[in-house]
PDB file of N, CA and C in Angstrom:
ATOM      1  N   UNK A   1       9.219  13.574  15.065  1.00  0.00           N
ATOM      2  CA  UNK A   1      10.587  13.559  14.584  1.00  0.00           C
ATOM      3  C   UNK A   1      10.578  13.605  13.056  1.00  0.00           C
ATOM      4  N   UNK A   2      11.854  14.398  12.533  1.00  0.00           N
ATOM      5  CA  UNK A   2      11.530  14.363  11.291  1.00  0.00           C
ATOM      6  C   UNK A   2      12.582  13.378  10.703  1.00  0.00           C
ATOM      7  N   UNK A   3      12.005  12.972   9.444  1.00  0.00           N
ATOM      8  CA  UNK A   3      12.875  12.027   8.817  1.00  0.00           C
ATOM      9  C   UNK A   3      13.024  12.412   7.314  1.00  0.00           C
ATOM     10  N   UNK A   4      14.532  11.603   7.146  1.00  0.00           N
ATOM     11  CA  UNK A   4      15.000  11.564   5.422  1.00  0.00           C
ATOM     12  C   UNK A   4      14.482  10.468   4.922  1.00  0.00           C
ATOM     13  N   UNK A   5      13.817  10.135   4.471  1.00  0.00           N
ATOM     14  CA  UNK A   5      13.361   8.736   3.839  1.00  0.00           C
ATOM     15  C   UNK A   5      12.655   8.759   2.341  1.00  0.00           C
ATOM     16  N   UNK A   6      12.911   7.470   1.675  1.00  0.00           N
ATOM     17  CA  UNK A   6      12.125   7.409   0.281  1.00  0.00           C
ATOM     18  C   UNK A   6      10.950   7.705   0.397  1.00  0.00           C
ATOM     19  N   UNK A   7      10.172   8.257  -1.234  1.00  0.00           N
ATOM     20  CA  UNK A   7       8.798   7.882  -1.308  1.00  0.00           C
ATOM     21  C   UNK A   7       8.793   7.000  -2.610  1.00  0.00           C
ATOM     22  N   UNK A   8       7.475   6.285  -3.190  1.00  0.00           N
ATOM     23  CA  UNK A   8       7.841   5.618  -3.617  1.00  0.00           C
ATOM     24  C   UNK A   8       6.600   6.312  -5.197  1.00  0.00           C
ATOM     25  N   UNK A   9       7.145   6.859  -6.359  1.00  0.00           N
ATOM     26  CA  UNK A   9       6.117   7.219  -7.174  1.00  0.00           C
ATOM     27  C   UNK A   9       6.609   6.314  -8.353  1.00  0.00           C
ATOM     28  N   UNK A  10       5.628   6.938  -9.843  1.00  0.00           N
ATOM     29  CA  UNK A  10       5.797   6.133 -10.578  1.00  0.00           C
ATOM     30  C   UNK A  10       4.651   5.127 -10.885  1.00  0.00           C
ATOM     31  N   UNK A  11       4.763   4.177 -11.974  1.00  0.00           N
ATOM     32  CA  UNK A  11       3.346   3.286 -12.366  1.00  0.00           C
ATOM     33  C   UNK A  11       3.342   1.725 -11.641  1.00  0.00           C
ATOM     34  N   UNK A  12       2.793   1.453 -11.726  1.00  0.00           N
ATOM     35  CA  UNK A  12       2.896  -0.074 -10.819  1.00  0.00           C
ATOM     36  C   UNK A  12       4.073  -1.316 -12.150  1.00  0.00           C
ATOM     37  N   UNK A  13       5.241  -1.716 -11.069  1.00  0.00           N
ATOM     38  CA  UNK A  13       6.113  -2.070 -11.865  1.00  0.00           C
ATOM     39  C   UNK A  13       7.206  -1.512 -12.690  1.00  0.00           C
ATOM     40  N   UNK A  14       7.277   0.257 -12.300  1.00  0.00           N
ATOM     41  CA  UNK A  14       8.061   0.887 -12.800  1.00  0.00           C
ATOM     42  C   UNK A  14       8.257   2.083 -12.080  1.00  0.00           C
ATOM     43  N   UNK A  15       8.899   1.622 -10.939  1.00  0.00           N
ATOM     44  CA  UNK A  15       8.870   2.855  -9.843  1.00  0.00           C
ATOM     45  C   UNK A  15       9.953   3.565  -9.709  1.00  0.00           C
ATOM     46  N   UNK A  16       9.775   4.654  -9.214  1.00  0.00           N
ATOM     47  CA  UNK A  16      11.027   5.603  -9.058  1.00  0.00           C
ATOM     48  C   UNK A  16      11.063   6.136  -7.783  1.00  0.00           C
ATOM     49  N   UNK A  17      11.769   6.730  -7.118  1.00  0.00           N
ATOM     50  CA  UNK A  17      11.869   7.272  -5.799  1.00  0.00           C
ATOM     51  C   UNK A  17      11.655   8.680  -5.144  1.00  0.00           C
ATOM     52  N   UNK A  18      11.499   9.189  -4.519  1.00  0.00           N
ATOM     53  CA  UNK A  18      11.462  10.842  -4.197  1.00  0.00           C
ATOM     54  C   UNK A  18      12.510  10.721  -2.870  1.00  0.00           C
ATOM     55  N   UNK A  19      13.545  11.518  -2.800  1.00  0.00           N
ATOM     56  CA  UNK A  19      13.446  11.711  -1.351  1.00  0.00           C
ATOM     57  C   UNK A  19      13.135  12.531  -0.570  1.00  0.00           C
ATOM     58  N   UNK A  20      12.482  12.819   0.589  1.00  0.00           N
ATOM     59  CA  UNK A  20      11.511  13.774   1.216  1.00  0.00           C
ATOM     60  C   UNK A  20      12.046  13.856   2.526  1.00  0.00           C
ATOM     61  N   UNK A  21      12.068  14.811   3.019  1.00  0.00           N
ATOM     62  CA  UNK A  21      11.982  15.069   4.722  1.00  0.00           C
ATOM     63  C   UNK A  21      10.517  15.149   4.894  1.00  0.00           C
ATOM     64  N   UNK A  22      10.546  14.019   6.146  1.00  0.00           N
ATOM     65  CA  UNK A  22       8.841  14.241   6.451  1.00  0.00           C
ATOM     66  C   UNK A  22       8.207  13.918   7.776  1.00  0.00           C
ATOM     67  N   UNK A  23       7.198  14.144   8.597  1.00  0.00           N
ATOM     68  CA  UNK A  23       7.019  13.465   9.803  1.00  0.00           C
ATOM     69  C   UNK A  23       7.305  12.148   9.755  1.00  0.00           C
ATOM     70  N   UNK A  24       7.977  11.459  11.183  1.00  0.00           N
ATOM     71  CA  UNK A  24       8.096  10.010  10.590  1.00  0.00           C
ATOM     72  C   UNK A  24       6.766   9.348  11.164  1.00  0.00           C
ATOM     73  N   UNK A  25       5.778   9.961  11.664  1.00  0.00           N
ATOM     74  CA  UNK A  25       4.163   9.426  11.718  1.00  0.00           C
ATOM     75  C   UNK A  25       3.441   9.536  10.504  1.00  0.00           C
ATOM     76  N   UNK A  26       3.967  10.025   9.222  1.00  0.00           N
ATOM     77  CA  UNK A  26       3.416  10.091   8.151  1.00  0.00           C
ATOM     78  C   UNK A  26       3.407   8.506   7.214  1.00  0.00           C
ATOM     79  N   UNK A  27       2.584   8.189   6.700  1.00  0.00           N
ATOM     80  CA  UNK A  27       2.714   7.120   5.878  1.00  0.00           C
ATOM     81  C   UNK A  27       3.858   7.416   4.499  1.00  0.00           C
ATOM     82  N   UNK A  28       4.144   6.160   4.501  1.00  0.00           N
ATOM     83  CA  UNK A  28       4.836   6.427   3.677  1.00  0.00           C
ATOM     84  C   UNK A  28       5.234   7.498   2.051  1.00  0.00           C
ATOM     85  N   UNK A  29       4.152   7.597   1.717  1.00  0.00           N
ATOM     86  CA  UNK A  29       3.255   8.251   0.455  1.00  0.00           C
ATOM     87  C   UNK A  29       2.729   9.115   0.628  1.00  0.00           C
ATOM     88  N   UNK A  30       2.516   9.424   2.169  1.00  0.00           N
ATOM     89  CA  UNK A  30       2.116  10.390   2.711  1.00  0.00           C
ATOM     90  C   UNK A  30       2.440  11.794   2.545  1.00  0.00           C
ATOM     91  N   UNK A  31       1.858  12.704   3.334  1.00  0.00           N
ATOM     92  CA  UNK A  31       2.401  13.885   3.208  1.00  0.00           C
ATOM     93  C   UNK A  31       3.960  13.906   3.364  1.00  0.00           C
ATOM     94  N   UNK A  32       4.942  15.471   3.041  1.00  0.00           N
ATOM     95  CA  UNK A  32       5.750  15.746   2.857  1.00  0.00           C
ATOM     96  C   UNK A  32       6.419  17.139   3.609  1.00  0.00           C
ATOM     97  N   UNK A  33       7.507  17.062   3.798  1.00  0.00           N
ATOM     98  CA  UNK A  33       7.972  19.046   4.268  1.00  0.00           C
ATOM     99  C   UNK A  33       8.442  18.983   3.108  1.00  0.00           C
ATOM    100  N   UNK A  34       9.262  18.480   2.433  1.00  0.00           N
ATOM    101  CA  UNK A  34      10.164  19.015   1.343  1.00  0.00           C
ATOM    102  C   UNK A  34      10.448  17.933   0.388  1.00  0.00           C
ATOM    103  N   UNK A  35      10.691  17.804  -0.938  1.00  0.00           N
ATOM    104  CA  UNK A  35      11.421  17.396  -1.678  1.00  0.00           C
ATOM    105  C   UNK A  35      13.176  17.541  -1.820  1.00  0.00           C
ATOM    106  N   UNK A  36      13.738  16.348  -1.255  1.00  0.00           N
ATOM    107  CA  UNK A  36      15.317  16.972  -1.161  1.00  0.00           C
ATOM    108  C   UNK A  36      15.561  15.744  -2.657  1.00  0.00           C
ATOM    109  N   UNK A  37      15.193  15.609  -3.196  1.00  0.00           N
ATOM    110  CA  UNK A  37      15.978  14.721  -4.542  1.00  0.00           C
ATOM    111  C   UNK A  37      15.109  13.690  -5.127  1.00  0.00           C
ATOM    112  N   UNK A  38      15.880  13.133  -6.261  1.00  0.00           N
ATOM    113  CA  UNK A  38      14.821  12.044  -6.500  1.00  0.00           C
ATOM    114  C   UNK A  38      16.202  10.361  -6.578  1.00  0.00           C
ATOM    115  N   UNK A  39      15.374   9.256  -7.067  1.00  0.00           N
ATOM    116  CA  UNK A  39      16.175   8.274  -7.124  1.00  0.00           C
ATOM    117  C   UNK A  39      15.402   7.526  -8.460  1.00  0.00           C
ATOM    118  N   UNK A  40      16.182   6.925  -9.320  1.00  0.00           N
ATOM    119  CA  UNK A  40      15.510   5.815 -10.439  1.00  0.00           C
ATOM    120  C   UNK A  40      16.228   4.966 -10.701  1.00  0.00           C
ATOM    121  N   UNK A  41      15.872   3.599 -10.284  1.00  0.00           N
ATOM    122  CA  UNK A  41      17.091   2.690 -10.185  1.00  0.00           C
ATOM    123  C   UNK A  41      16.435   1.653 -11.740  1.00  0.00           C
ATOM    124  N   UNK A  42      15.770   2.159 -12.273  1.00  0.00           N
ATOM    125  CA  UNK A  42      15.479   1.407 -13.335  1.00  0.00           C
ATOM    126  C   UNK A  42      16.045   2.300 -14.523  1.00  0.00           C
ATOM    127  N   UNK A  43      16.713   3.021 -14.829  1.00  0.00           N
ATOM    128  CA  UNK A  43      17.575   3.802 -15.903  1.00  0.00           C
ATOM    129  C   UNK A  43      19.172   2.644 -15.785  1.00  0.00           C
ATOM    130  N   UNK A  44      19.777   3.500 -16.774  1.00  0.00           N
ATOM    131  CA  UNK A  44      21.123   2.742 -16.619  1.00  0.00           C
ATOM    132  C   UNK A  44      21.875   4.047 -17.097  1.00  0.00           C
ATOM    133  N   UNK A  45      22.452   4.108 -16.459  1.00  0.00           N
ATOM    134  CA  UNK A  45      23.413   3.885 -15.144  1.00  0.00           C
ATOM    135  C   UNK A  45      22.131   4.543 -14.141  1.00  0.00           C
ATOM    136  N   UNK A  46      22.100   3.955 -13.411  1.00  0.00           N
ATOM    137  CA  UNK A  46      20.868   4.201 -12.171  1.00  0.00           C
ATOM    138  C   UNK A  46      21.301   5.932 -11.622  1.00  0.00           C
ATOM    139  N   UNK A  47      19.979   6.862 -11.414  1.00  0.00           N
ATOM    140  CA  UNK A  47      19.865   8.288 -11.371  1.00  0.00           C
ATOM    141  C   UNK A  47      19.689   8.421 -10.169  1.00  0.00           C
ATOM    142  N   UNK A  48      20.631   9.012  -9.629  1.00  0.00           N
ATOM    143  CA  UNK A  48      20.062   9.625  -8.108  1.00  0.00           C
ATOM    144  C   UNK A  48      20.259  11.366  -7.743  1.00  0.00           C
ATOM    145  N   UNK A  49      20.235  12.214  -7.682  1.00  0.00           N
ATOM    146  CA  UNK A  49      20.062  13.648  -7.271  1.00  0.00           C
ATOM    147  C   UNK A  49      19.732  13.919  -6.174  1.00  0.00           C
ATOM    148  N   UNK A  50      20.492  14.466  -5.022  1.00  0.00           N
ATOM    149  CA  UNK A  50      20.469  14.742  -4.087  1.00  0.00           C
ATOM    150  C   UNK A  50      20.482  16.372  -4.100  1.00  0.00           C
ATOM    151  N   UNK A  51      19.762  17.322  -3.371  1.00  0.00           N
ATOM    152  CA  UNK A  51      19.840  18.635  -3.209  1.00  0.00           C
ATOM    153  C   UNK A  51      20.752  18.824  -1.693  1.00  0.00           C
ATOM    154  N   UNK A  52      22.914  18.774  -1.675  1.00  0.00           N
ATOM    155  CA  UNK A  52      23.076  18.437  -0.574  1.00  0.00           C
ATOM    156  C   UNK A  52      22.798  19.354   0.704  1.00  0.00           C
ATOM    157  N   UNK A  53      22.789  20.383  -0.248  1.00  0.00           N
ATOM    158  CA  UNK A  53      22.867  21.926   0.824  1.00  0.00           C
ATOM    159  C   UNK A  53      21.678  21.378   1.549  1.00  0.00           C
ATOM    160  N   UNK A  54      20.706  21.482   0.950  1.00  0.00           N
ATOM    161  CA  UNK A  54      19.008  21.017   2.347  1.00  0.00           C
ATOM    162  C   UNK A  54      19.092  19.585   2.925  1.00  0.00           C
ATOM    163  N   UNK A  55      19.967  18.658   2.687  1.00  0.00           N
ATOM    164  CA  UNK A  55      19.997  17.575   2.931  1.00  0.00           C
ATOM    165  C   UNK A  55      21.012  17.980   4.317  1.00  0.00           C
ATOM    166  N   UNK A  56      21.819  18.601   4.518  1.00  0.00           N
ATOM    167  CA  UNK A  56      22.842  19.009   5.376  1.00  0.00           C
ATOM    168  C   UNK A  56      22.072  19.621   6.283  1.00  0.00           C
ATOM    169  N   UNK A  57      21.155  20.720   5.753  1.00  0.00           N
ATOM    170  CA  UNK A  57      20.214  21.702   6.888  1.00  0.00           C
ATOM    171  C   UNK A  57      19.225  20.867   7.657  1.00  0.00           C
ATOM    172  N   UNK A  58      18.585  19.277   7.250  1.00  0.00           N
ATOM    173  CA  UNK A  58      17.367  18.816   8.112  1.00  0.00           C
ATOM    174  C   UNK A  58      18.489  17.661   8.928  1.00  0.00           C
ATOM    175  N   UNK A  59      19.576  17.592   8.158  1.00  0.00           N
ATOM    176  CA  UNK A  59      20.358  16.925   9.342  1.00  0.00           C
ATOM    177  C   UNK A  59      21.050  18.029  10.758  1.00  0.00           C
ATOM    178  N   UNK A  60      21.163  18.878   9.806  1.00  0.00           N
ATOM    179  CA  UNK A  60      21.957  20.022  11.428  1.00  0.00           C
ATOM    180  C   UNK A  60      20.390  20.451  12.342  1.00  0.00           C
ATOM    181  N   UNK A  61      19.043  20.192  11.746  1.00  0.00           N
ATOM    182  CA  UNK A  61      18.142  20.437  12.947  1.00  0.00           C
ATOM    183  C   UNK A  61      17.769  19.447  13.550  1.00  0.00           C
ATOM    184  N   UNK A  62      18.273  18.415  13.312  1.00  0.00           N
ATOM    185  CA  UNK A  62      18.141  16.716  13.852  1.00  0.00           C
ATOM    186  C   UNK A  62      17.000  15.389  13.183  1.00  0.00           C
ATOM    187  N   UNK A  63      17.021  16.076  11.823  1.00  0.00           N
ATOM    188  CA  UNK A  63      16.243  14.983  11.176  1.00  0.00           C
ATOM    189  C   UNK A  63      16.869  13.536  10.836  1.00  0.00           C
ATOM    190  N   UNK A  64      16.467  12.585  11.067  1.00  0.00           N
ATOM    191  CA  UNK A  64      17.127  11.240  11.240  1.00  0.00           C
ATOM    192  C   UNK A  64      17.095  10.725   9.747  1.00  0.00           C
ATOM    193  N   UNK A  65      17.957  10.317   8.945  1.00  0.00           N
ATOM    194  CA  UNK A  65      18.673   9.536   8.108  1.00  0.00           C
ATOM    195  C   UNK A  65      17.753   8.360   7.805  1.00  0.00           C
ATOM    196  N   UNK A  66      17.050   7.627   7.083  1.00  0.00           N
ATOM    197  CA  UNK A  66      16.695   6.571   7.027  1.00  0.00           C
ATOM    198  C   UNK A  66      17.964   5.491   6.592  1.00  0.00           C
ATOM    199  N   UNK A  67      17.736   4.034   6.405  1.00  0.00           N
ATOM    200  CA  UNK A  67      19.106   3.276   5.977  1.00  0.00           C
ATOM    201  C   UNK A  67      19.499   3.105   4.887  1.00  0.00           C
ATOM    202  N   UNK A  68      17.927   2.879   3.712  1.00  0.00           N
ATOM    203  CA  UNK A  68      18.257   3.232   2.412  1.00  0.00           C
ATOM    204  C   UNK A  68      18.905   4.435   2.169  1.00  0.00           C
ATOM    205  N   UNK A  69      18.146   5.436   2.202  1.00  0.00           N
ATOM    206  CA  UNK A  69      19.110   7.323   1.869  1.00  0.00           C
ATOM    207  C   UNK A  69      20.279   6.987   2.117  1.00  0.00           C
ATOM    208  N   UNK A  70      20.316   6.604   3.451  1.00  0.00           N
ATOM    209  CA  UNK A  70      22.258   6.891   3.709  1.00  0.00           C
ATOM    210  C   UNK A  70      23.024   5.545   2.834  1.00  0.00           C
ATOM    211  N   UNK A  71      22.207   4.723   2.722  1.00  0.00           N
ATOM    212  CA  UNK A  71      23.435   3.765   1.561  1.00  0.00           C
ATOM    213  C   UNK A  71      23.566   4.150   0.181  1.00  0.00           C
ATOM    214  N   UNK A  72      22.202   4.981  -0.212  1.00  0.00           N
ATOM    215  CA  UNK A  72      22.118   6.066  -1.487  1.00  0.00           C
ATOM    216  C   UNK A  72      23.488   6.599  -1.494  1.00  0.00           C
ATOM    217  N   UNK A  73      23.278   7.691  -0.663  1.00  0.00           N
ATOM    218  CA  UNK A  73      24.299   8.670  -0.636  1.00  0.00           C
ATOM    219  C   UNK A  73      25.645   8.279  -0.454  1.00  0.00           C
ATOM    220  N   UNK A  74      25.970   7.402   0.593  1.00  0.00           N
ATOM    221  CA  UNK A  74      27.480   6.278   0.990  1.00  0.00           C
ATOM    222  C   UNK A  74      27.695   6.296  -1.084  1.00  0.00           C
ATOM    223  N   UNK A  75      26.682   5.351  -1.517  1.00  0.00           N
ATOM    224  CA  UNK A  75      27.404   4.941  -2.702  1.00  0.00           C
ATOM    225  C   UNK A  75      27.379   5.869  -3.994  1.00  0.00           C
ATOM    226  N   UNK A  76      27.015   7.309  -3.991  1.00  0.00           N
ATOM    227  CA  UNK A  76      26.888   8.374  -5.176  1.00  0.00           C
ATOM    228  C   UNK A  76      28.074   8.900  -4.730  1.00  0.00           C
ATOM    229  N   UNK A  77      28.576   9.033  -3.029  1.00  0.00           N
ATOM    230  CA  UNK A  77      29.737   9.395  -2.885  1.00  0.00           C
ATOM    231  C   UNK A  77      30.898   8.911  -3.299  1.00  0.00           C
ATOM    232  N   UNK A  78      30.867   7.436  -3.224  1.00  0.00           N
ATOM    233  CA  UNK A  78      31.866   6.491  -4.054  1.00  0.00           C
ATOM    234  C   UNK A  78      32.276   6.449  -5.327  1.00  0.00           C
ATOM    235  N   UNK A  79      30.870   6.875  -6.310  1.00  0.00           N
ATOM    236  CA  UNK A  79      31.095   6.972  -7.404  1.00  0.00           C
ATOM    237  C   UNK A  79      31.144   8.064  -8.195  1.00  0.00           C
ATOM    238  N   UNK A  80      31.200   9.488  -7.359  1.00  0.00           N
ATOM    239  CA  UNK A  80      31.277  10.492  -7.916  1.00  0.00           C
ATOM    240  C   UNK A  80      32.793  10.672  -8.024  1.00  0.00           C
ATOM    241  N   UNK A  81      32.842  11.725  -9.213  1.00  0.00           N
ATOM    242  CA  UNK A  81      34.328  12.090  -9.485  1.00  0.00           C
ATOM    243  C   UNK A  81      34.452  13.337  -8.714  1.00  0.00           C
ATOM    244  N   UNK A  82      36.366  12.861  -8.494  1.00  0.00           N
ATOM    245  CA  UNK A  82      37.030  13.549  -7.524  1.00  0.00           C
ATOM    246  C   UNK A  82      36.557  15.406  -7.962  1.00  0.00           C
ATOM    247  N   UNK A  83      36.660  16.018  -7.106  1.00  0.00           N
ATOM    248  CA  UNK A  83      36.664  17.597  -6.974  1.00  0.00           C
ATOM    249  C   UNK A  83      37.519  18.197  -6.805  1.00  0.00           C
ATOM    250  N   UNK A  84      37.939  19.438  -7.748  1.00  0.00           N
ATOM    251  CA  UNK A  84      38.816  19.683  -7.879  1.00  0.00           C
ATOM    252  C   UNK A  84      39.132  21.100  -7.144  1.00  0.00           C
ATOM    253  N   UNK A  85      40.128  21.677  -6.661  1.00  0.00           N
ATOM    254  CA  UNK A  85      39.957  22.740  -6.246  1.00  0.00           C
ATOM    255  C   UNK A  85      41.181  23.985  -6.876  1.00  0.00           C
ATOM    256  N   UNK A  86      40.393  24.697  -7.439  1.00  0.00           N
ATOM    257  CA  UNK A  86      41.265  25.697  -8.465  1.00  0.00           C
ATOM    258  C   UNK A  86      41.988  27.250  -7.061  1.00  0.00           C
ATOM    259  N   UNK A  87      42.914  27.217  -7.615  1.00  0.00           N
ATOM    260  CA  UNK A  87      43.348  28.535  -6.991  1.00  0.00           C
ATOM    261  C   UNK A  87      43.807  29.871  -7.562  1.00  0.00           C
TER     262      UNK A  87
END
């Protein structure tokens, strides 16, 4: 099964995040299919980047969500500004 879940890079004590679609028999650090974004919660205002278009495509082939990612995303959605739509 494939999964959305963190990885965890960076120096010891100053870590940053990847998020990856990946086997979920893979270790954590482990191998990878893809890079869909990264996360750095040690910046200010804390950095997160999501790529949503591929994040949408490993969910429409049934890749499972981990709980961190989806509270990621729940709260970049909260705090992103509204979109506007021009005609």
């Amino acid at each position: 099964m494939v999964k959305v879940r963190l990885t965890r890079m960076g120096a010891k004590k100053a870590p940053f995040y990847r998020v990856v679609a990946t086997d979920s028999r893979n270790r954590r650090d482990g191998r990878f299919i893809e890079i869909l974004g990264y996360y750095d919660p040690a910046k200010q205002p804390e950095i997160l980047h999501i790529k949503h278009d591929r994040l949408e495509y490993w969910k429409s082939v049934g890749a499972q969500v981990s709980d961190s990612v989806a509270s990621l995303i729940k709260r970049a959605r909260r705090h992103a500004p509204p979109v506007t739509v021009e005609e």
